[in-house]
Protein backbone atom coordinates (compact mmCIF):
# COMPACT_ATOMS: atom_id res chain seq x y z
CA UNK A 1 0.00 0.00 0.00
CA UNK A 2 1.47 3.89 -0.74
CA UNK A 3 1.94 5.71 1.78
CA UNK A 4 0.15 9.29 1.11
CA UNK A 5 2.97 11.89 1.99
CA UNK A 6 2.32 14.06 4.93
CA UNK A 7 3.30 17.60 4.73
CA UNK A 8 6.00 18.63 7.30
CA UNK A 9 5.04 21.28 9.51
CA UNK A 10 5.65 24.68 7.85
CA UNK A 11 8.69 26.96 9.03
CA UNK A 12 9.11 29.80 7.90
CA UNK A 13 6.86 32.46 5.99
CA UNK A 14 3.12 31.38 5.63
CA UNK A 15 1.99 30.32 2.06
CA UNK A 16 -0.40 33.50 1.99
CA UNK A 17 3.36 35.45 3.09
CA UNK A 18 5.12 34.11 0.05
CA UNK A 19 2.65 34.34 -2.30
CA UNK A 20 2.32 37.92 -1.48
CA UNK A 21 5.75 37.88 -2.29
CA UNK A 22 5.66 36.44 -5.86
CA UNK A 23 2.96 38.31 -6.33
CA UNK A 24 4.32 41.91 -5.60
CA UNK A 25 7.71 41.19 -5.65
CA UNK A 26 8.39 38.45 -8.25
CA UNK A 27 10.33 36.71 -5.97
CA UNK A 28 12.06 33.89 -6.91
CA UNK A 29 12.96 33.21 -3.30
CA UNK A 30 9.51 32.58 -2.22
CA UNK A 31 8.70 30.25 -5.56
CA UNK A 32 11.21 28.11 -4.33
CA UNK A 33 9.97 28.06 -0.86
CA UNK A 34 6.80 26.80 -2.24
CA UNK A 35 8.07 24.48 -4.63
CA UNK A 36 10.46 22.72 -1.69
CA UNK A 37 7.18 22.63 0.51
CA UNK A 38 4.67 21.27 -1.52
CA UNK A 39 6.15 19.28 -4.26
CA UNK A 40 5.81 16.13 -2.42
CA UNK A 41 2.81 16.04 -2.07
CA UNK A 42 1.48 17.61 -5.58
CA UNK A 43 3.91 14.59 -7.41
CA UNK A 44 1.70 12.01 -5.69
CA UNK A 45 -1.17 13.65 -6.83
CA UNK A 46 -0.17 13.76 -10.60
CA UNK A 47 1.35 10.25 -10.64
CA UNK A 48 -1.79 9.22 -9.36
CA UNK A 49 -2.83 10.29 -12.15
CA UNK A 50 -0.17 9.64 -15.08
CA UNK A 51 2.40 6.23 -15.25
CA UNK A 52 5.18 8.40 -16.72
CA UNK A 53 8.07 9.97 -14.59
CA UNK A 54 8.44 12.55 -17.20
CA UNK A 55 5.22 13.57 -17.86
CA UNK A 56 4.98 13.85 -13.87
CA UNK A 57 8.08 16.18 -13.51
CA UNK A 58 6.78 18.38 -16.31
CA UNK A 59 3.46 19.12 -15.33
CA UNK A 60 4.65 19.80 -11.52
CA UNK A 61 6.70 22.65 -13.39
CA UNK A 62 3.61 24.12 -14.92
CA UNK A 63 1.98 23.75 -11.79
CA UNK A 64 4.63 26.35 -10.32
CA UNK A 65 4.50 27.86 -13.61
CA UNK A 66 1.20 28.81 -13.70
CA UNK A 67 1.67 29.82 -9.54
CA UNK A 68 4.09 32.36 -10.83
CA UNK A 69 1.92 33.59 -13.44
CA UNK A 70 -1.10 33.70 -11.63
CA UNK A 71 0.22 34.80 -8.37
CA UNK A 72 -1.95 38.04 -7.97
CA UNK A 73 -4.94 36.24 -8.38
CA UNK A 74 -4.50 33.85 -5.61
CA UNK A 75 -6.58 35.15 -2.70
CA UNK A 76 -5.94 32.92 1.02
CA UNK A 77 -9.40 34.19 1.79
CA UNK A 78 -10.84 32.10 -0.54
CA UNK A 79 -8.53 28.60 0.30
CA UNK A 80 -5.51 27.20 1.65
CA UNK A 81 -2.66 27.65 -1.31
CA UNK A 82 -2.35 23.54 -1.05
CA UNK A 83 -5.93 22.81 -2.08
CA UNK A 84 -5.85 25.10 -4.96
CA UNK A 85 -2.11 23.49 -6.20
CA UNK A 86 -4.29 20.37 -5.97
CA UNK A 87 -6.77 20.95 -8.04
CA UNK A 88 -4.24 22.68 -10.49
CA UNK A 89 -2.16 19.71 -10.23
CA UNK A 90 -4.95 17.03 -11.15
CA UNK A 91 -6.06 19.08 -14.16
CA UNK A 92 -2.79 19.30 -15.49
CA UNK A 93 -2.11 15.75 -15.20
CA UNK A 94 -5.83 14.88 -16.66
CA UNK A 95 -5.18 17.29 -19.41
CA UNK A 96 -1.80 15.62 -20.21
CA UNK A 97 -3.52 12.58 -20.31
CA UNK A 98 -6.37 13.19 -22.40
CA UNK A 99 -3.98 15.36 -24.81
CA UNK A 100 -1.66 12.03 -25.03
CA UNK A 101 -5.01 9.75 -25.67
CA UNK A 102 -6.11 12.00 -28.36
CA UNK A 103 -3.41 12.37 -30.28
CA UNK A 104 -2.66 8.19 -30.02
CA UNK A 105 -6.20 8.59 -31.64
CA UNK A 106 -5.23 11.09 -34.56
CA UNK A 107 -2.20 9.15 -35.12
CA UNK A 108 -3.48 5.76 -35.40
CA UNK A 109 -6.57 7.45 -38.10
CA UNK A 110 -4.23 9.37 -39.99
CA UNK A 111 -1.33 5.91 -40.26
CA UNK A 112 -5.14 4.42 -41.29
CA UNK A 113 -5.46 6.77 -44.29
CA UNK A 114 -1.80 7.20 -45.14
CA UNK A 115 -1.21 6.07 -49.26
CA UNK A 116 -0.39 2.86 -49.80
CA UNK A 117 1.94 3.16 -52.12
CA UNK A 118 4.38 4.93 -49.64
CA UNK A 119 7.38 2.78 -48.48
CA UNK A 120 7.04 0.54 -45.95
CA UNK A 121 5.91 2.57 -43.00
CA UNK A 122 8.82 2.66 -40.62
CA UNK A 123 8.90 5.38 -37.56
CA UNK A 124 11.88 7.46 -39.07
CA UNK A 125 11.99 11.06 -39.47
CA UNK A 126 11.30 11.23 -43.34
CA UNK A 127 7.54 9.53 -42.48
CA UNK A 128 6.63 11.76 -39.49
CA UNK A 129 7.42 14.64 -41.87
CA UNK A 130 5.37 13.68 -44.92
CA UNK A 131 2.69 12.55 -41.94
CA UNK A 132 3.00 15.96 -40.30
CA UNK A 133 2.75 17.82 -43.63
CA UNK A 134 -0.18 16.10 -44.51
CA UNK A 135 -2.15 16.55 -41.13
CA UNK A 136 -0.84 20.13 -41.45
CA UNK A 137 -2.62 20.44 -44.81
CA UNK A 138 -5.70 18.73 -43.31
CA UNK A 139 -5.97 21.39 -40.88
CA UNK A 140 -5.98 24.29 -43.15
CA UNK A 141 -8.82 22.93 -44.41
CA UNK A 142 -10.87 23.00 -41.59
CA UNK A 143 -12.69 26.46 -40.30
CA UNK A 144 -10.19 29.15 -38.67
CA UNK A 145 -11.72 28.81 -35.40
CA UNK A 146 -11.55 25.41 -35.21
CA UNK A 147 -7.83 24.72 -37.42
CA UNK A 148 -6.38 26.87 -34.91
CA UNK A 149 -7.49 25.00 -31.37
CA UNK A 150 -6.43 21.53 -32.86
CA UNK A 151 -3.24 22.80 -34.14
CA UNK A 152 -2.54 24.51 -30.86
CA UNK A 153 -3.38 20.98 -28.93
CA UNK A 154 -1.58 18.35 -31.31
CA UNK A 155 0.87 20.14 -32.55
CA UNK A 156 1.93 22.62 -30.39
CA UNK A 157 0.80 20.40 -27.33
CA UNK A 158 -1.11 22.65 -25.23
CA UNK A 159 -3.69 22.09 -23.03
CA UNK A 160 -7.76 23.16 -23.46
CA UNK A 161 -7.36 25.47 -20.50
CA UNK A 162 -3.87 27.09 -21.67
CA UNK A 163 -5.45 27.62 -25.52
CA UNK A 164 -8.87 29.24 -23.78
CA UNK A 165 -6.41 31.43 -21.66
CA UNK A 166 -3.98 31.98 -24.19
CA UNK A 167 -7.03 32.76 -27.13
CA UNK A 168 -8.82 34.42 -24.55
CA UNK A 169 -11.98 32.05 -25.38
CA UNK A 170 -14.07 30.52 -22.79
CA UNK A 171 -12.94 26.82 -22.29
CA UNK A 172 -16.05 25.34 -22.81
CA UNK A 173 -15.73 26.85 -26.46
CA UNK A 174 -12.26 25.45 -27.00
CA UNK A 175 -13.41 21.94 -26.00
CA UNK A 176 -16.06 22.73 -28.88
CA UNK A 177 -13.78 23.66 -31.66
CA UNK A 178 -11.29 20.75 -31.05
CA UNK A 179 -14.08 17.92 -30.76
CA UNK A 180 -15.62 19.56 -34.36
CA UNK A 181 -12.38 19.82 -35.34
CA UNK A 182 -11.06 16.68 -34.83
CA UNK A 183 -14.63 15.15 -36.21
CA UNK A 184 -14.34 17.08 -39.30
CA UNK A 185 -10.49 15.67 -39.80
CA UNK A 186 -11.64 12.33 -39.02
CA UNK A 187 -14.17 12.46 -41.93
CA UNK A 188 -11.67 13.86 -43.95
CA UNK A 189 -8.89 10.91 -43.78
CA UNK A 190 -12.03 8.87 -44.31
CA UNK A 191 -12.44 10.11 -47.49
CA UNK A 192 -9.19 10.59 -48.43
CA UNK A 193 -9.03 6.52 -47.85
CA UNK A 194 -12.31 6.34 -49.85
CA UNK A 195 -10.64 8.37 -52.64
């Protein structure tokens, strides 16, 4: 059975203290604080979540990433800094997932549709290009709105919530345009097949 990590007791400046400071200040100092007193427990959360030491490592640095960024927004009035981390933490690591899943999917439609009379498909970097180029084309093809969010998820790798906050689109509209998106694609290297 895993043992759930306990926090240690905190020394120091409160987490409501050093956010203030990264918030005003930009203090690197007080990120690192954090980061040494709550990365213990926020890896356990997100390898609950994902079987990949990598993966894990990366999205605890955009937990801390997006701490730094978002900083002034975090209010202790509202929540103990752990609990929102948490909940940061788990939606990273869900997004990472699903973004993995769907682009297995894409993949595994588009090596469905490639020509036949390509060589022999072998994983070397040739292939992924022509593959790439091809998707790439695919996605000019669908509408603006829509060619945009999936090329910001599988190929620049983003997540749902970093494309809404980066487009500065509600989520829920995001999630929209990649699920059209990706339908619209999918019918697309259908009938490319069919052709």
């Amino acid at each position: 059975m895993k043992k759930n990590p306990i926090p240690a007791p905190v020394e120091g400046p409160s987490d409501a203290d050093l956010m203030v400071e990264v918030a005003q200040n930009r203090s690197a100092r007080a990120l690192e604080i954090l980061y040494r007193r709550h990365r213990q427990v926020l890896r356990s959360v997100i390898m609950r979540v994902l079987d990949n030491e990598a993966d894990g490592e990366e999205v605890l640095q955009d937990v801390f990433v997006q701490l730094w960024q978002q900083a002034s927004s975090f209010s202790s009035e509202k929540g103990q800094l752990l609990g929102w981390l948490i909940i940061v933490a788990r939606r990273r690591a869900l997004d990472r997932v699903r973004r993995k899943l769907a682009y297995q999917a894409a993949t595994t439609r588009f090596e469905k549709t490639a020509p036949a009379d390509l060589p022999e498909h072998r994983p070397n970097v040739v292939d992924r290009e022509i593959r790439q180029h091809e998707l790439n084309d695919l996605i000019e093809e669908l509408p603006p709105a829509q060619g945009i969010a999936v090329k910001l998820t599988f190929v620049d790798g983003l997540s749902q919530r970093e494309i809404a906050s980066h487009l500065s689109v509600p989520l829920g509209t995001i999630k929209t345009r990649i699920e059209l998106g990706v339908k619209k694609l999918s019918r697309m290297m259908e009938l490319a097949e069919a052709a």
